[in-house]
Protein backbone atom coordinates (compact mmCIF):
# COMPACT_ATOMS: atom_id res chain seq x y z
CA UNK A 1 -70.21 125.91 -121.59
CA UNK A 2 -73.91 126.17 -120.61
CA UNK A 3 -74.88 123.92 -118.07
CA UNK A 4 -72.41 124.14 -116.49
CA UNK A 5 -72.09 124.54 -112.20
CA UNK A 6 -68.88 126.44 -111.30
CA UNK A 7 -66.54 124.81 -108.53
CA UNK A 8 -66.92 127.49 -106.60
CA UNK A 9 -70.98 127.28 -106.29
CA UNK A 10 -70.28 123.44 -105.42
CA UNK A 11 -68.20 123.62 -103.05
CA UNK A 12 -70.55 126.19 -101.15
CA UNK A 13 -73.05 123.33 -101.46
CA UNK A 14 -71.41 121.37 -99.72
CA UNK A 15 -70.46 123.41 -97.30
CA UNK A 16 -74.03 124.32 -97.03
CA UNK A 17 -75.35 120.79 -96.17
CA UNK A 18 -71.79 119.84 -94.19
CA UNK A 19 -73.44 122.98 -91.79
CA UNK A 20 -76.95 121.84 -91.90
CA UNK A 21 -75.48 118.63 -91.13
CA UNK A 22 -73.95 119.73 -87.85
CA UNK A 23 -76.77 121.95 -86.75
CA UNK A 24 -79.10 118.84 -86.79
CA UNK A 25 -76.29 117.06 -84.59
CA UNK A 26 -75.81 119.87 -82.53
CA UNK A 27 -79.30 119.93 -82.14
CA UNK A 28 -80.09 116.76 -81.23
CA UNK A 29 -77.25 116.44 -79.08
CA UNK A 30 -78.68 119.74 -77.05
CA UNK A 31 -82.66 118.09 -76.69
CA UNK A 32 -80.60 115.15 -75.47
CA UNK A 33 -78.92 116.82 -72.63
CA UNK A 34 -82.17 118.38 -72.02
CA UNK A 35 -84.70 115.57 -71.77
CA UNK A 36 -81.59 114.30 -69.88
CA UNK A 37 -81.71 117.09 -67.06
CA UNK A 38 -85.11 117.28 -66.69
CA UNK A 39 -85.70 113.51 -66.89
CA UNK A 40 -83.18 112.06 -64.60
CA UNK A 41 -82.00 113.88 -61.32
CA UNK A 42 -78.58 114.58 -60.52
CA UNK A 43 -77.19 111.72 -58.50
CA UNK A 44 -75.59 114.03 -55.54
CA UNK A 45 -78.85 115.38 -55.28
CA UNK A 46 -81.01 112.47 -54.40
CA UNK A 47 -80.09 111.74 -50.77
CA UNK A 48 -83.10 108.97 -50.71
CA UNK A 49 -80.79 106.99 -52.55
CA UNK A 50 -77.84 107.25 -50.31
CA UNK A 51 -79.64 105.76 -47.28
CA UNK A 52 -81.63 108.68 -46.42
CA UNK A 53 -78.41 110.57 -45.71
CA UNK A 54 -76.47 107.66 -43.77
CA UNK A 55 -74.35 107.71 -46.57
CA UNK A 56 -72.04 110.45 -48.43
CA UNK A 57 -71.67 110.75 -52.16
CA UNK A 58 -68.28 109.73 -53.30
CA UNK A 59 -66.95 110.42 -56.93
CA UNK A 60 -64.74 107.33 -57.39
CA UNK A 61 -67.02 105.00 -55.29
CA UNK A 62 -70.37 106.07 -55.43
CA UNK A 63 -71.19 106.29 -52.28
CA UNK A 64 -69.33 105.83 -48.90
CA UNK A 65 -69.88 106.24 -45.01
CA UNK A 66 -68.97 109.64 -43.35
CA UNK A 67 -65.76 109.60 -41.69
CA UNK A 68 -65.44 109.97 -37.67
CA UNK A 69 -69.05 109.97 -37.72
CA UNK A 70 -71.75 108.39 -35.40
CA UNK A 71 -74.91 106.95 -37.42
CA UNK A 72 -78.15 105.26 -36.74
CA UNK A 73 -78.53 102.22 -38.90
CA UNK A 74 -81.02 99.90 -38.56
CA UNK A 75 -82.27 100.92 -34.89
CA UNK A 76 -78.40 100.45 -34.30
CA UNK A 77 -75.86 102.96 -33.34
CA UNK A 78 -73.13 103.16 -35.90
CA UNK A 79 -69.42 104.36 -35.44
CA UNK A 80 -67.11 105.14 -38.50
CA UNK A 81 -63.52 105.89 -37.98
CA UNK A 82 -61.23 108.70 -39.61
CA UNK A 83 -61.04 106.55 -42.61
CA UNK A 84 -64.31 106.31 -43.56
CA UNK A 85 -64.48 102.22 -41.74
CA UNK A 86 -66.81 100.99 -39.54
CA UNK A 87 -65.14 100.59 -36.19
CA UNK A 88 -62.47 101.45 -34.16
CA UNK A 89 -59.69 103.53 -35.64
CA UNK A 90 -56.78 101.71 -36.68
CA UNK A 91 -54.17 100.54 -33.53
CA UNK A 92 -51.36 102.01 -32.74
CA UNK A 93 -48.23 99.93 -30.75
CA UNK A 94 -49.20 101.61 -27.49
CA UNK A 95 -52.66 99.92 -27.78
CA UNK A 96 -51.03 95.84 -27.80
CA UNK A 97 -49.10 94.00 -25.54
CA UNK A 98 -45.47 93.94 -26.08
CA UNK A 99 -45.42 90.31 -25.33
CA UNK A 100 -47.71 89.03 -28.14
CA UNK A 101 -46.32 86.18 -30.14
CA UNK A 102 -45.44 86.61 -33.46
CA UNK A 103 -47.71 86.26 -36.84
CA UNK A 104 -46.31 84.14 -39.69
CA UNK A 105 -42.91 86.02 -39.11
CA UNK A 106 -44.63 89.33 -40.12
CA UNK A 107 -45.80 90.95 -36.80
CA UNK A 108 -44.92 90.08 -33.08
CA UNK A 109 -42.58 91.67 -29.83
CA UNK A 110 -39.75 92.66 -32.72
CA UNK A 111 -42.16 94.83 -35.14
CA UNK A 112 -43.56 97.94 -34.30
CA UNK A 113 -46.38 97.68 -36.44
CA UNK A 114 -49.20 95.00 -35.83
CA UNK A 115 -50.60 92.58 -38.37
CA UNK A 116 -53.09 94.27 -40.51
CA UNK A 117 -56.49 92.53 -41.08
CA UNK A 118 -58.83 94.36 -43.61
CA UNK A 119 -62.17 92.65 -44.16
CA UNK A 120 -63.49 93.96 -47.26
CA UNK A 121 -67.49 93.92 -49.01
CA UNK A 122 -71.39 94.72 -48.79
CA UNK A 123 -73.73 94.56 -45.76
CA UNK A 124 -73.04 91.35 -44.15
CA UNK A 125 -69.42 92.71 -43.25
CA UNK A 126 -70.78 95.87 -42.13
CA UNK A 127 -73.12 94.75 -40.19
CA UNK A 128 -76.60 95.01 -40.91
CA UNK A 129 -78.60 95.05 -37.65
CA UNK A 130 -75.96 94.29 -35.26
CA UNK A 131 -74.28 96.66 -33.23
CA UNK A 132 -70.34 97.96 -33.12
CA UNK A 133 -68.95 95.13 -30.80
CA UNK A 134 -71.14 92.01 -33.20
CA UNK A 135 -69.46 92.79 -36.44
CA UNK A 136 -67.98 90.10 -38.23
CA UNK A 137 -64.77 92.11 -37.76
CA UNK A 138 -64.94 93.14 -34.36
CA UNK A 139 -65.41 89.27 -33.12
CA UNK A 140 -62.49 88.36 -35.50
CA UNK A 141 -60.59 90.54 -33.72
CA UNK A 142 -61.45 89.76 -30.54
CA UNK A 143 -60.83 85.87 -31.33
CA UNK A 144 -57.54 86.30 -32.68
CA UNK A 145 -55.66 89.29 -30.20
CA UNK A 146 -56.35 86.72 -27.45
CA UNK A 147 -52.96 85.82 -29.09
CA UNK A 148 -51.88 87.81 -31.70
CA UNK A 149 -50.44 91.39 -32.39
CA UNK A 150 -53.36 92.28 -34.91
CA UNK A 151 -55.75 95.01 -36.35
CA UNK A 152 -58.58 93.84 -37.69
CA UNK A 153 -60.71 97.06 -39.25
CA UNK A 154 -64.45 96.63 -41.13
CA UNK A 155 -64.30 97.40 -44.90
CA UNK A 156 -67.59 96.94 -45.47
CA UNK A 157 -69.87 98.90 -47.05
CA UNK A 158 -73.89 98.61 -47.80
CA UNK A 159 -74.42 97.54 -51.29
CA UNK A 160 -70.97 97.56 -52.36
CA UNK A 161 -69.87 95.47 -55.21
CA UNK A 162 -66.60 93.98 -56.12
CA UNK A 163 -65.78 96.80 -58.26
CA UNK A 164 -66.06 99.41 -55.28
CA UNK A 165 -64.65 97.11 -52.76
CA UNK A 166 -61.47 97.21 -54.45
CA UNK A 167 -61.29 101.06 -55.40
CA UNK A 168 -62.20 101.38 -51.26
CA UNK A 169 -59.26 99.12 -50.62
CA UNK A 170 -56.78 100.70 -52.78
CA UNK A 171 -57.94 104.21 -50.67
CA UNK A 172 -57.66 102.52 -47.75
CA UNK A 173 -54.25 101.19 -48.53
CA UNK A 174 -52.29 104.33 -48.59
CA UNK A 175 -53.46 104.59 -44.61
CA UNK A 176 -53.20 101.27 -43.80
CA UNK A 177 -52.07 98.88 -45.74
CA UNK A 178 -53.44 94.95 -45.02
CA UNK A 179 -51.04 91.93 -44.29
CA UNK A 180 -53.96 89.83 -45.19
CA UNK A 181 -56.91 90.90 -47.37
CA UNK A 182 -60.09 88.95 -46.32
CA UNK A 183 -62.80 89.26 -49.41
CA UNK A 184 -66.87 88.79 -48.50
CA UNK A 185 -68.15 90.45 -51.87
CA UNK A 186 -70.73 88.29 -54.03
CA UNK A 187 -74.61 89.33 -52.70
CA UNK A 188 -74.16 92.92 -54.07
CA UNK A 189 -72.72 91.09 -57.32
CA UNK A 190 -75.29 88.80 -58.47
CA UNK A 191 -78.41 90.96 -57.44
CA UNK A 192 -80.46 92.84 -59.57
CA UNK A 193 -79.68 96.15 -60.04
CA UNK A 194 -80.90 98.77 -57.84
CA UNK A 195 -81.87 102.19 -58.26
CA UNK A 196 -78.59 103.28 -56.09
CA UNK A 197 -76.34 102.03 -59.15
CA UNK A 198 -76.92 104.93 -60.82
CA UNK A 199 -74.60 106.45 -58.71
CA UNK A 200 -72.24 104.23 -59.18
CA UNK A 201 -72.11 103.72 -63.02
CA UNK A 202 -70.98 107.62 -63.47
CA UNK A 203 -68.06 107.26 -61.00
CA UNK A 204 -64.71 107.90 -63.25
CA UNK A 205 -66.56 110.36 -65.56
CA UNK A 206 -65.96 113.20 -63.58
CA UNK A 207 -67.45 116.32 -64.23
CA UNK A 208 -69.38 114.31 -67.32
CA UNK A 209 -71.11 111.97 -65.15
CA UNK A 210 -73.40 114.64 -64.51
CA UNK A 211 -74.52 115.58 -67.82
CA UNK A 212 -77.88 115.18 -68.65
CA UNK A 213 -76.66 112.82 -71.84
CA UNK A 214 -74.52 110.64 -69.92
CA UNK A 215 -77.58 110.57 -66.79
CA UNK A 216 -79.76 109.67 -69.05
CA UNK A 217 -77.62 107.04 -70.49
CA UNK A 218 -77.01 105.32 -67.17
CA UNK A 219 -80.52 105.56 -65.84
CA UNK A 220 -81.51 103.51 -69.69
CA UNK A 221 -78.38 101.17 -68.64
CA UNK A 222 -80.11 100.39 -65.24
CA UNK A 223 -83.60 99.76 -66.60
CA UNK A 224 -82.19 97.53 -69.26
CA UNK A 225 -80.28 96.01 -66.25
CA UNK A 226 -83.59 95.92 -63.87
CA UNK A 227 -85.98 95.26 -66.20
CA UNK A 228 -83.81 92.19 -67.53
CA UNK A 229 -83.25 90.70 -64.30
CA UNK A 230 -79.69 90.65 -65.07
CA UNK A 231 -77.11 91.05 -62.40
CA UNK A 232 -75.17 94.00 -61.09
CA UNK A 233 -71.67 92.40 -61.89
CA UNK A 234 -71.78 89.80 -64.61
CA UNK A 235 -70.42 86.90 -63.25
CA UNK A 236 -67.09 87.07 -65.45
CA UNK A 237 -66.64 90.60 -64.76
CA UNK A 238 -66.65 89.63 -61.08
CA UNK A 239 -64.49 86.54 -61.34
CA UNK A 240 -62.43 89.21 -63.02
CA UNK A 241 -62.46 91.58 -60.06
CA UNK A 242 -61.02 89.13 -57.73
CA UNK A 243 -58.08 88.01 -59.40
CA UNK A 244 -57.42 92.17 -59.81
CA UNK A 245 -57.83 92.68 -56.12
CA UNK A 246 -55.42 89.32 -55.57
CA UNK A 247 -53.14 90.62 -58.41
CA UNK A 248 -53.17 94.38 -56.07
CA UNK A 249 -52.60 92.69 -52.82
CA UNK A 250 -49.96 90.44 -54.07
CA UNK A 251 -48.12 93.53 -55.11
CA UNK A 252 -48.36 95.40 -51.80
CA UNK A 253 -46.64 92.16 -50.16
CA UNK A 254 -49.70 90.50 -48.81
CA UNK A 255 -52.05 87.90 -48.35
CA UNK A 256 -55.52 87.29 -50.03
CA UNK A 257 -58.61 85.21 -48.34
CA UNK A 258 -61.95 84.71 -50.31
CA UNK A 259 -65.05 83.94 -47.60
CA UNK A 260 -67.80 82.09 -49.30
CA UNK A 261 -70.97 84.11 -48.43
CA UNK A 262 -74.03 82.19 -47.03
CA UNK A 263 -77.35 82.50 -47.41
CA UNK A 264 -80.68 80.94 -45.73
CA UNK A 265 -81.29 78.31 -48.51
CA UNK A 266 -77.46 76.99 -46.59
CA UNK A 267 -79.54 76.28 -43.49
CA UNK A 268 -82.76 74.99 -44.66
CA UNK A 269 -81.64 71.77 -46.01
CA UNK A 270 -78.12 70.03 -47.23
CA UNK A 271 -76.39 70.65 -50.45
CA UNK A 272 -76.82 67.30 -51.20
CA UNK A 273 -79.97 67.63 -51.53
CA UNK A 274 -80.46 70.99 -52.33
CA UNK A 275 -82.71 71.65 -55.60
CA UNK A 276 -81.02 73.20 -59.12
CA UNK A 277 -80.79 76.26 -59.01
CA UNK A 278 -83.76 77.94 -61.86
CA UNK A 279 -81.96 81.05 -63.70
CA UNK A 280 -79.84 81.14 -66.78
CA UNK A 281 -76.57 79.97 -66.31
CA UNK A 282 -73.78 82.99 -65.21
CA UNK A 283 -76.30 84.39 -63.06
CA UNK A 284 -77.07 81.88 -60.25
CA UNK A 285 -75.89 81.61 -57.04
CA UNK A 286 -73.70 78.33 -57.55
CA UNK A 287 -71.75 80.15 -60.61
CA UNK A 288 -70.75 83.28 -58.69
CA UNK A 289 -69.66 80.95 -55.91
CA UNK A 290 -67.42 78.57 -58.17
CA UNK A 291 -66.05 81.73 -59.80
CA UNK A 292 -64.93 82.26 -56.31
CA UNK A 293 -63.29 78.80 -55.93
CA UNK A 294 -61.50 79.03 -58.93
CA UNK A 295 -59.89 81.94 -58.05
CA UNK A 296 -58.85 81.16 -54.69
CA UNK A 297 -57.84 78.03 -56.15
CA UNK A 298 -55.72 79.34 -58.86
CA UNK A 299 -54.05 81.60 -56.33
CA UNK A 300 -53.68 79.40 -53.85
CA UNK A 301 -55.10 81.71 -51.62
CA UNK A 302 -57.62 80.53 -48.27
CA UNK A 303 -61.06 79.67 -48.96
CA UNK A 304 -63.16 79.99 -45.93
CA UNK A 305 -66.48 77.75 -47.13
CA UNK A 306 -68.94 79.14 -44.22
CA UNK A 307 -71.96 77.32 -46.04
CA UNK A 308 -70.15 74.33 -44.79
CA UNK A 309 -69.17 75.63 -41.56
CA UNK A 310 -72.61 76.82 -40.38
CA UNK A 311 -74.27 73.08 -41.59
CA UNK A 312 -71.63 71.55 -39.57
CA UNK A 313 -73.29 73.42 -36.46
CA UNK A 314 -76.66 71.72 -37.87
CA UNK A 315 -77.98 75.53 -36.26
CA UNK A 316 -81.39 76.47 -37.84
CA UNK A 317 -81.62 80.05 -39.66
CA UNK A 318 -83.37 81.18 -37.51
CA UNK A 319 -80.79 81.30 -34.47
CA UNK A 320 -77.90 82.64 -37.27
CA UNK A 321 -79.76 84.94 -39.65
CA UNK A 322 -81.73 88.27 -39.73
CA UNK A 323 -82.94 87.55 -43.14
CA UNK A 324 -81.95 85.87 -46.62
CA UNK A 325 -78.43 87.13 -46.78
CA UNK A 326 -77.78 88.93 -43.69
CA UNK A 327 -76.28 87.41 -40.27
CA UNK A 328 -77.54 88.05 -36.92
CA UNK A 329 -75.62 88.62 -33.81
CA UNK A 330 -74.78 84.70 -33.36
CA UNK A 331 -74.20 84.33 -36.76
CA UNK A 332 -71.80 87.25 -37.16
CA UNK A 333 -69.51 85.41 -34.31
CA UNK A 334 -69.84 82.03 -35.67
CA UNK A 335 -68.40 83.69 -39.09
CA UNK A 336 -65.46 85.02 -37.60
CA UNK A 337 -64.47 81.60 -35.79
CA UNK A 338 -64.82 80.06 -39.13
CA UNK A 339 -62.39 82.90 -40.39
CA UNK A 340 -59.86 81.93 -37.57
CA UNK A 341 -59.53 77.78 -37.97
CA UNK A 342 -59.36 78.66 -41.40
CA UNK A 343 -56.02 80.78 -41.23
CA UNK A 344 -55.19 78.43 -38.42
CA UNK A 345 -55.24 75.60 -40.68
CA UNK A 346 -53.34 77.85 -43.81
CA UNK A 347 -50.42 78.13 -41.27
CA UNK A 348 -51.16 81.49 -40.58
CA UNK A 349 -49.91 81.53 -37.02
């Protein structure tokens, strides 16, 4: 009959605008990955961001310090041992006494192997501004192998977050695996997010991390982020992250500590009397610190509180910090004695 539109000629309609269709897409998709390239650098090409070279790309972290490397942070001369720590490079038996007493029945004269210490998170724990031999680390260890059979090695890392604190430790792990897990991760957290995030937010993408689409995409996630004044690690996202890396430890057979990080507000005046904290709620100071407690609590795991600690000394900030979040020299030790009474008074040893 007239009028009528064979099949045939319909179905190469459709076909037609089912093609036209995809070139559009296709198109699209290509001026994406374009504006992508040109508009947002490859991350493993923009040293600036990696602490003017101090620091090496890494694909599953973001970024990490060189192995067996000596650095100058800071004005301060910075060595890094074969796995990628801050510090000396993990002991061997030779390098203890064989009469050291024993550690919670785990390390001591009978075991070869000495009790593993890994103190995990941002700045702070590496040591920003202090030398080797001032690290938070370094002066636990000191404190405690004036009696025990222990290794105590630096897992901290500048700008780290919970997130790539735990990745680091489950690397670190395979090469030495930590009796007791000691956690300083929350500053990194609850900032706003840096330019150097970038890096991070491809990390697990692989090869696609570097295409312009998904570049572009995380440099529009960290503006929205920046521009927002919202936090790195939302604050159940990184109440999250610590029961994971309590949940990881507990399956490698050992122990979990959470260290309350300080800042200068601790030492200006007492809690008591200590303002509100302005900010929406999940982003303040007080919430990432309570998401702390609770875990710790609900794990029964130690809780070293070294706001307390420090206004116990009644010490000004001056004579304990560099700057808002950062310990000086002094400050670094007095952290690391608070560590020790408070696995003295867990029953550690």
């Amino acid at each position: 009959m007239q009028g009528m539109v064979p099949d045939c000629f319909k179905k190469g309609r459709r076909i037609t605008r089912a093609g036209f269709s995809l070139a559009v897409v296709l198109l699209f998709l290509g001026l994406l990955e374009l504006a992508g390239r040109l508009a947002v650098p490859a991350t493993s090409s923009d040293p600036a961001r990696l602490g003017e070279n101090q620091l090496v790309s890494d694909p599953e972290l973001g970024w990490a310090l060189p192995a067996s490397s000596t650095l100058l942070w800071l004005g301060q001369r910075v060595t890094t041992n074969s796995l990628g720590l801050r510090g000396h490079e993990p002991r061997a038996e030779a390098d203890f006494r064989e009469d050291a007493p024993a550690v919670a029945g785990t390390a001591g004269p009978s075991s070869p192997t000495p009790w593993r210490i890994l103190v995990t998170g941002d700045s702070t724990v590496f040591g920003h501004g202090v030398p080797d031999r001032q690290t938070m680390p370094q002066n636990l260890e000191n404190l405690l192998r004036e009696d025990l059979f222990v290794d105590v090695q630096n897992g901290g890392v500048p700008g780290y977050t919970c997130v790539q604190s735990r990745r680091l430790v489950h690397r670190i792990s395979q090469s030495f695996p930590p009796d007791l897990l000691l956690v300083y991760s929350m500053h990194s957290d609850r900032r706003v997010a840096l330019s150097q995030d970038q890096i991070f937010l491809g990390t697990g993408l692989g090869i696609l991390g570097q295409t312009g689409t998904l570049r572009l995409a995380q440099w529009l996630a960290y503006r929205l982020r920046s521009s927002g004044n919202w936090p790195t690690t939302p604050v159940e996202r990184y109440e999250s992250c610590l029961r994971r890396m309590w949940r990881e430890q507990e399956a490698r057979g050992g122990q979990t500590g959470f260290i309350l990080p300080i800042v200068r507000e601790d030492l200006l005046i007492g809690m008591a009397s200590l303002a509100p904290e302005t900010g929406a709620v999940g982003t303040r100071l007080a919430d990432y610190r309570q998401a702390m407690i609770r875990v710790a609590r609900d794990t029964d795991s130690i809780l070293v509180d070294l706001p307390a600690c420090f206004r116990a000394k009644n010490l000004s900030d001056s004579v304990l910090m560099l700057d808002e979040v950062h310990l000086n020299g002094a400050g670094q030790a007095m952290a690391a004695e608070a560590i020790k009474t408070a696995l003295e008074q867990h029953g550690l040893f």
